[in-house]
Protein backbone atom coordinates (compact mmCIF):
# COMPACT_ATOMS: atom_id res chain seq x y z
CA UNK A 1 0.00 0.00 0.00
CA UNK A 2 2.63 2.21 0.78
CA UNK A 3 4.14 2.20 -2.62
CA UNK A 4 0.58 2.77 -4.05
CA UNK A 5 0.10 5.54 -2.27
CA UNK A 6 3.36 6.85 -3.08
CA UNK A 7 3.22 6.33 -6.95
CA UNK A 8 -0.08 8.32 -6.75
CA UNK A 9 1.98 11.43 -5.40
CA UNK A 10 -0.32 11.85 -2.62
CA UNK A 11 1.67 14.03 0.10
CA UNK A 12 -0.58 13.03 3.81
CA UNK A 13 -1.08 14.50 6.88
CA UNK A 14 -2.00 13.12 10.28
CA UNK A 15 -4.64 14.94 12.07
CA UNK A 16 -2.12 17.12 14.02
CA UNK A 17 -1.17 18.56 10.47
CA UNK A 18 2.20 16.84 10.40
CA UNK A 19 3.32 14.93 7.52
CA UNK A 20 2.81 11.48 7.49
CA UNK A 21 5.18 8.38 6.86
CA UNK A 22 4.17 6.75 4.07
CA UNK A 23 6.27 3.83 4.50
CA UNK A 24 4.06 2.57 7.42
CA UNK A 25 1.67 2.06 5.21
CA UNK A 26 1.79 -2.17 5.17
CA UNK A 27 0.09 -4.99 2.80
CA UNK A 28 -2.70 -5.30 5.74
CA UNK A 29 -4.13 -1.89 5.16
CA UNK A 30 -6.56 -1.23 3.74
CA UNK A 31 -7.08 2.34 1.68
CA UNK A 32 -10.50 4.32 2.08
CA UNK A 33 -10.44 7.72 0.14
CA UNK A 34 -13.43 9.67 1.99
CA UNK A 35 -14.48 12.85 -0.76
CA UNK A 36 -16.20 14.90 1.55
CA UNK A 37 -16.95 18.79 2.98
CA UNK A 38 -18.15 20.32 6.03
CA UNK A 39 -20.55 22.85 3.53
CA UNK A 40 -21.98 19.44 2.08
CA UNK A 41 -25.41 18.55 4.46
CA UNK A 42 -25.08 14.34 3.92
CA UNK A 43 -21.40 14.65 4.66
CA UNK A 44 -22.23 15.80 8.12
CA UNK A 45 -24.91 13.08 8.08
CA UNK A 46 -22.76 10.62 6.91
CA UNK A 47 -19.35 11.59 8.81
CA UNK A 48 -20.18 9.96 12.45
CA UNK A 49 -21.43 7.34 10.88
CA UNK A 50 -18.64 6.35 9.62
CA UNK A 51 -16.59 7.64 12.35
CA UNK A 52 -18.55 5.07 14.76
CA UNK A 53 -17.53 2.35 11.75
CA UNK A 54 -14.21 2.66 12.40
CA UNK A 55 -14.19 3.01 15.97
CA UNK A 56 -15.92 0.01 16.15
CA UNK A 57 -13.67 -1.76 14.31
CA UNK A 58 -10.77 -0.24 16.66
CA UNK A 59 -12.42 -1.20 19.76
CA UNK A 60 -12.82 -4.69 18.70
CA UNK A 61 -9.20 -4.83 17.77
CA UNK A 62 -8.84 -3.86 14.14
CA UNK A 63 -6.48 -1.07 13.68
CA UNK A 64 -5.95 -1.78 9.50
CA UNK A 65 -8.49 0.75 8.21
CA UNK A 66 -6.84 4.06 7.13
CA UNK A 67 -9.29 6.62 5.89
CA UNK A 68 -7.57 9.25 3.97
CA UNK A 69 -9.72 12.11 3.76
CA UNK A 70 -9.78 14.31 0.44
CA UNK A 71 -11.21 17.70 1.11
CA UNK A 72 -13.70 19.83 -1.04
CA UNK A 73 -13.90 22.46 1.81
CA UNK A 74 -13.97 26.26 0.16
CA UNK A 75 -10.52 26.68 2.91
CA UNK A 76 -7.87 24.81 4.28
CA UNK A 77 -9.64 26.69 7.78
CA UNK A 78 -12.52 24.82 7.16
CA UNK A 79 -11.07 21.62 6.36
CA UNK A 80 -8.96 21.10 9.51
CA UNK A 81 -11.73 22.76 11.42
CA UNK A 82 -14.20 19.54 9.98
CA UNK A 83 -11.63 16.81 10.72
CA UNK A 84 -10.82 18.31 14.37
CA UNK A 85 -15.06 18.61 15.25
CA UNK A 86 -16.50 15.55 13.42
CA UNK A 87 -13.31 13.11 12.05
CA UNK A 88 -11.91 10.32 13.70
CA UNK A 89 -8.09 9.66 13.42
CA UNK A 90 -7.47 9.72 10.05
CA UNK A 91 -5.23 11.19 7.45
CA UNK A 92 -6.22 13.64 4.86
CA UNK A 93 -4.36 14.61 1.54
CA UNK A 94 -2.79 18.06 1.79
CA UNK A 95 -5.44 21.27 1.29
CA UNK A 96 -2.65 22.60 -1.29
CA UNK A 97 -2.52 19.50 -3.47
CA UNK A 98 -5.25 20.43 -5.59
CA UNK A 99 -3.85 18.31 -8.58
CA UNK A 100 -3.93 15.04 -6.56
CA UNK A 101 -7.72 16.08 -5.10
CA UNK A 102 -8.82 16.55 -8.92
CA UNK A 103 -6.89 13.32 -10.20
CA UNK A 104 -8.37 11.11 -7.71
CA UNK A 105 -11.58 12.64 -8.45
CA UNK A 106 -11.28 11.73 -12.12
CA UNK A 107 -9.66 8.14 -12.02
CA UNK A 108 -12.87 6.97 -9.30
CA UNK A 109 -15.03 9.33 -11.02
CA UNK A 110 -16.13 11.18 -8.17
CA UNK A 111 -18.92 13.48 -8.91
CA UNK A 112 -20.99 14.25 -6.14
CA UNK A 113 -19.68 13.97 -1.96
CA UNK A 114 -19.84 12.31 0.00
CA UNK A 115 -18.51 9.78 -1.54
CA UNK A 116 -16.33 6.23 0.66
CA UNK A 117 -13.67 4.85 -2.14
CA UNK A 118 -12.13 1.78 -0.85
CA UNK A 119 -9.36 0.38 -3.17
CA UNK A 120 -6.97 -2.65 -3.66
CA UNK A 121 -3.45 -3.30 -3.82
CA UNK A 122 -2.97 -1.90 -7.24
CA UNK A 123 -5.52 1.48 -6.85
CA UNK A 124 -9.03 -0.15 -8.46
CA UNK A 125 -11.64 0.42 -6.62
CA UNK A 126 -12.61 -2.86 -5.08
CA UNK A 127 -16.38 -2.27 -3.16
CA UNK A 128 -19.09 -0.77 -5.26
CA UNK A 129 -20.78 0.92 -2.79
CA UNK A 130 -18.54 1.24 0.75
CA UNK A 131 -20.95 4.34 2.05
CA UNK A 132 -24.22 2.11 1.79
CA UNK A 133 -22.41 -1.06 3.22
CA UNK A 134 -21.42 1.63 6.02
CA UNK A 135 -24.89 2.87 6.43
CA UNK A 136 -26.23 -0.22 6.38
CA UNK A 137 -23.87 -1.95 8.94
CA UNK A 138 -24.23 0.78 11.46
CA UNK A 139 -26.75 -0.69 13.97
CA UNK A 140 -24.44 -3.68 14.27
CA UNK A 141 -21.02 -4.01 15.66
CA UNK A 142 -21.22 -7.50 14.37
CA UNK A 143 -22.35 -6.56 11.05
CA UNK A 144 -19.48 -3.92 10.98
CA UNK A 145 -16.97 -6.34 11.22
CA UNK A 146 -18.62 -8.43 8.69
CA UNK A 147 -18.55 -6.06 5.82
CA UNK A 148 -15.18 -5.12 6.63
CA UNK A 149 -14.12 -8.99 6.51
CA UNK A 150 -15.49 -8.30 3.01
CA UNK A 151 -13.84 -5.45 2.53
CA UNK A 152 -10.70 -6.89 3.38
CA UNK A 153 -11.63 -9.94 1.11
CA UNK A 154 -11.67 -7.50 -1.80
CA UNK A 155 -8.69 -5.73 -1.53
CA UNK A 156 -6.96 -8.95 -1.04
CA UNK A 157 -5.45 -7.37 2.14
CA UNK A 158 -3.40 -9.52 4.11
CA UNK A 159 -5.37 -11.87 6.23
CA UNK A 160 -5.31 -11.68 10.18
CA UNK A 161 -7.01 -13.43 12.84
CA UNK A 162 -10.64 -13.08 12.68
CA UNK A 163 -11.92 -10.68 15.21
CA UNK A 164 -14.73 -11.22 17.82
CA UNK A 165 -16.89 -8.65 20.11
CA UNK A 166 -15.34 -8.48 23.31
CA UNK A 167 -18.19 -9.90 25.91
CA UNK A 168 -20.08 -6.66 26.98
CA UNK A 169 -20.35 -7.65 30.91
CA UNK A 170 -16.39 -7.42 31.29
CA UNK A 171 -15.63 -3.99 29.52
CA UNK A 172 -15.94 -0.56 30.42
CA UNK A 173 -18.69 0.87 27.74
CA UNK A 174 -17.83 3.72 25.55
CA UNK A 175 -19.10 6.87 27.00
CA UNK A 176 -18.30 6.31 30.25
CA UNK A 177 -16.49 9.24 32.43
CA UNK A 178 -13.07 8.00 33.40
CA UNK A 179 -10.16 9.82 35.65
CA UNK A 180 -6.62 8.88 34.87
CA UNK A 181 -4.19 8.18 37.94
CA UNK A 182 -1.12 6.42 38.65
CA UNK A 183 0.36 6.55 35.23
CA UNK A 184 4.34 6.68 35.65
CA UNK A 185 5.55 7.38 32.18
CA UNK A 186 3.10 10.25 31.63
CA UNK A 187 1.78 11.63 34.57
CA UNK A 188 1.07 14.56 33.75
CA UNK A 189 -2.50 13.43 32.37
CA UNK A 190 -3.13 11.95 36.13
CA UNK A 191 -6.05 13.74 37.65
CA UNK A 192 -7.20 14.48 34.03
CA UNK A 193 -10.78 13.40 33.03
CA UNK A 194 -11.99 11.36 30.11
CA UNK A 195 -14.35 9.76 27.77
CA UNK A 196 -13.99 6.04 27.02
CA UNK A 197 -14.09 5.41 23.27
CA UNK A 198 -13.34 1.59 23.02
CA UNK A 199 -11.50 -1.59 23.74
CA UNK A 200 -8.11 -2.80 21.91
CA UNK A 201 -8.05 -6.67 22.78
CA UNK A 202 -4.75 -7.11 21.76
CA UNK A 203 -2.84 -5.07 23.23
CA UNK A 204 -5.26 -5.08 26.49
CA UNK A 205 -5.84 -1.58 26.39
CA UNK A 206 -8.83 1.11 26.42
CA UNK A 207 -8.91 3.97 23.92
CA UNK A 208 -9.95 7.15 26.36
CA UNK A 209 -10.42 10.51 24.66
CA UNK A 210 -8.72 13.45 26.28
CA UNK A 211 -9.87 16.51 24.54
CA UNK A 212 -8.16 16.22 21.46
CA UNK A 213 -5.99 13.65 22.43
CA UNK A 214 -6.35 9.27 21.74
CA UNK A 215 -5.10 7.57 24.84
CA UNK A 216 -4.47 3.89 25.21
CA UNK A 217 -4.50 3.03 28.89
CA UNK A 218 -4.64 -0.10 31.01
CA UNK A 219 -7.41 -0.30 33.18
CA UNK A 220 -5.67 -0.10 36.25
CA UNK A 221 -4.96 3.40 35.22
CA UNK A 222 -8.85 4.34 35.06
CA UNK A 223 -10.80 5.39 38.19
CA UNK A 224 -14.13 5.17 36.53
CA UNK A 225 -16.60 7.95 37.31
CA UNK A 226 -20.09 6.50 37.14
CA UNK A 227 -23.55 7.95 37.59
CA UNK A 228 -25.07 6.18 40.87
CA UNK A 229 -28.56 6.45 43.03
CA UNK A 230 -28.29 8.38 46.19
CA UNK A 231 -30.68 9.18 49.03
CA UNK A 232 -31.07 12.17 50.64
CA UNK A 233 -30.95 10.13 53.99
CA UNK A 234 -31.27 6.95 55.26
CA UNK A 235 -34.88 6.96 56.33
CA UNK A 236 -35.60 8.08 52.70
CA UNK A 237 -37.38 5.93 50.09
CA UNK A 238 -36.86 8.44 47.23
CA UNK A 239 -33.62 7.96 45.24
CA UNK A 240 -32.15 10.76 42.67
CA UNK A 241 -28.96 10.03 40.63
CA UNK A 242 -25.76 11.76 40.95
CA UNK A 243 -22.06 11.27 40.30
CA UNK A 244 -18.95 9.95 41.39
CA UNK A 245 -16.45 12.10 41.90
CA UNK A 246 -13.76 10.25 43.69
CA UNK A 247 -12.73 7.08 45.39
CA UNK A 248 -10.59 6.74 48.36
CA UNK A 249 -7.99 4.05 47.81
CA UNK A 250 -6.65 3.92 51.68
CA UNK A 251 -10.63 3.10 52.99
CA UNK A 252 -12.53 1.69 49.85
CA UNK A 253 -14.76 4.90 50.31
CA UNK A 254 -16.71 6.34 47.27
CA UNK A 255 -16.66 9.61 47.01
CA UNK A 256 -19.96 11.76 45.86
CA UNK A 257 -21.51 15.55 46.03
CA UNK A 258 -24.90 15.83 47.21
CA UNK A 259 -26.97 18.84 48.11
CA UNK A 260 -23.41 21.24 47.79
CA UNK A 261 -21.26 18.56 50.17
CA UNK A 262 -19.20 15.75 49.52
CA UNK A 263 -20.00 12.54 51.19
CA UNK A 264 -18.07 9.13 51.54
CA UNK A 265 -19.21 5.20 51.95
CA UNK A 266 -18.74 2.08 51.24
CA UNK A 267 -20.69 -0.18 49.27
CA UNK A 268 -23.07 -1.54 51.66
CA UNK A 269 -23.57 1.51 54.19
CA UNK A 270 -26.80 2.36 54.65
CA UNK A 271 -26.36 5.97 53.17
CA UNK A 272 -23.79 4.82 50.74
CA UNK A 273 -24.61 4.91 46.61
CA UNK A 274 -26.62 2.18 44.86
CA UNK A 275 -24.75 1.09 41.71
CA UNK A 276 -27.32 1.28 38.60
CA UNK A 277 -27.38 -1.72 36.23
CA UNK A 278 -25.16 -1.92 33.86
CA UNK A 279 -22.53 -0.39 35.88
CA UNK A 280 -19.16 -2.34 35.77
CA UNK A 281 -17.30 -3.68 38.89
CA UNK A 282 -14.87 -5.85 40.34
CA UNK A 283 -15.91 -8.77 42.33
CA UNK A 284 -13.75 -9.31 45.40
CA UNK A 285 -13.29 -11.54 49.11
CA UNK A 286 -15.74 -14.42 47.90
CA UNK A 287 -14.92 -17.26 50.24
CA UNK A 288 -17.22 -19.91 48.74
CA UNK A 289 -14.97 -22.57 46.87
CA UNK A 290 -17.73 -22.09 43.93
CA UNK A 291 -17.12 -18.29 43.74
CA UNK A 292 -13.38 -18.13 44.58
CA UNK A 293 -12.77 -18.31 40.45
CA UNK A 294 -14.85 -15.49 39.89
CA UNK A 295 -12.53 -12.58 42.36
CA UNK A 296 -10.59 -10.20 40.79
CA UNK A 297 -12.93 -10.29 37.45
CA UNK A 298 -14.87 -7.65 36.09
CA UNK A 299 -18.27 -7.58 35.94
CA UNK A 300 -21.55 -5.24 35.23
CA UNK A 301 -24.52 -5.06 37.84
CA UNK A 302 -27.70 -6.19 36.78
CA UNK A 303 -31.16 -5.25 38.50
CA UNK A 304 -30.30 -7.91 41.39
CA UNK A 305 -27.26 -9.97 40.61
CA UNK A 306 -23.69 -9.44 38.80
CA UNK A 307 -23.00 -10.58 35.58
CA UNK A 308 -19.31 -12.41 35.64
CA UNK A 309 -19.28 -13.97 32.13
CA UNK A 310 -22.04 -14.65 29.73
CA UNK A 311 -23.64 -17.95 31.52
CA UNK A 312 -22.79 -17.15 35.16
CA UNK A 313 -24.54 -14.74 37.24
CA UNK A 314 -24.31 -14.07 40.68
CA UNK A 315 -26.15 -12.74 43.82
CA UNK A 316 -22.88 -10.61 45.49
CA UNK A 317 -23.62 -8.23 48.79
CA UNK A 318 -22.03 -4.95 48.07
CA UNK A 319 -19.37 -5.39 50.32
CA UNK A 320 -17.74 -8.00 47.81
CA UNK A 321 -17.73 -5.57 45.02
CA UNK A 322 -15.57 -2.44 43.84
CA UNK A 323 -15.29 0.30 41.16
CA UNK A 324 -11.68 0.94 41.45
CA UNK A 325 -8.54 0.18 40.94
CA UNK A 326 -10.08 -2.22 38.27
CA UNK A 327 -7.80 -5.60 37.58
């Protein structure tokens, strides 16, 4: 791919503006030219669609999708200003090279935007119609990952492992408020909050977005911040939600504002938070030679029981359960 691209005299930048190496382009890529504009209405329809497309990919592991992004903006402001507000990490063929915008253009015969171009080895374009598959696929991570399998069939991309969903119930979900802490090589993004984007399962990681910044942190490095059910006192049957703002590591407190204060528990106290379902936790101090295996895993809260993997549920008392640090 890398020599393709090259022979096509395409100079690319990363989203940062830099130039881009083309040389690291490898034989498992595969190419996507995305003609598109911020001016264009069904290009900002279209755009976080297919940013979601390729997230999904990425959080299920699959990192060989590069989108290069070909610009019709009316300025180079508006282009960068588009890829920094609505693109994922991609690349995008210099504002300047107008030559290589207008020869692309011609040789996929580009006339109307947006328009997904995915191509193969030796620059043909190999799927008739990648921004319906996209559209189509979008309600699905499982369907995403099939039509890129056919994608990558195609282009005749180098074949890799086959990639599955990583089970829901032991994953932190994307959206979810994280704080970063304890990180050693970088701390100066500890104490710095985030949004969880996805899940790399092969290098183990999660994909946290820091303003403009791409993260990928182990889990151990995430307090997670979720929203819980408080009381406004014990004797109270009325709950209203609020959120987490800390957690203290020294006395397994949570740590929560309500009414203008900042109030601690544990698990278990009678004025402490009530996880919601879905919320994901870490079962610990099961004694029971059945439930031993389970300590130390992650897994999500349902109405009355904890989810630990996809045919075992258990009933846990909140005192055998954490939000932080996660394993």
């Amino acid at each position: 791919m890398a020599a393709l691209v090259r022979s096509l005299g395409l100079p690319l930048l990363d989203r940062s503006g830099k130039p881009h190496d083309i040389q690291q382009l490898t034989s498992a890529d595969v190419i996507a030219f995305y003609f598109s504009a911020h001016w264009c209405p069904p290009c900002r329809h279209f755009t976080p669609v297919l940013k979601k497309f390729v997230e999904t990919l990425q959080s299920n592991g699959e990192q060989s999708l590069k989108v290069i992004f070909v610009s019709s903006d009316q300025s180079e402001h508006d282009m960068w200003k588009y890829m920094y507000d609505s693109h994922g990490d991609w690349f995008a063929l210099a504002y300047s090279c107008r030559d290589g915008k207008e020869r692309l253009e011609r040789q996929y015969q580009v006339s109307g935007i947006p328009q997904l171009v995915v191509i193969d080895a030796v620059g043909r374009q190999a799927v008739r119609d990648a921004r319906g598959e996209v559209m189509a696929a979008s309600s699905s991570s499982t369907q995403v990952l099939t039509t890129y399998l056919g994608w990558k069939t195609a282009v005749g991309a180098t074949p890799s492992a086959p990639v599955q969903p990583r089970p829901l119930h032991g994953e932190l979900l994307p959206g979810l408020c994280v704080r970063i802490c304890g990180l050693q090589g970088a701390p100066e993004h500890n104490g710095c909050e985030g949004t969880v984007r996805g899940f790399d399962p092969q290098r183990q990681r999660y994909v946290v977005q820091l303003g403009e910044k791409s993260l990928s942190l182990r889990a151990a490095n995430l307090l997670q911040l979720p929203v819980v059910q408080v009381r406004s006192g014990e004797d109270s049957t009325e709950w209203f939600e609020a959120g987490i703002a800390d957690f203290d590591v020294d006395t397994g407190e949570l740590i929560w504002e309500q009414d203008g204060k900042m109030l601690r528990g544990r698990l278990g106290d009678p004025s402490a938070p009530r996880l919601k379902a879905g919320t994901r936790i870490v079962v610990q101090g099961l004694q029971a030679e059945t439930a031993k295996q389970w300590n130390e895993h992650i897994g999500q809260v349902l109405e009355y029981l904890v989810q630990v993997a996809p045919d075992a549920q258990l009933k846990i008392r909140p005192g055998n359960i954490r939000i932080f640090p996660l394993p």
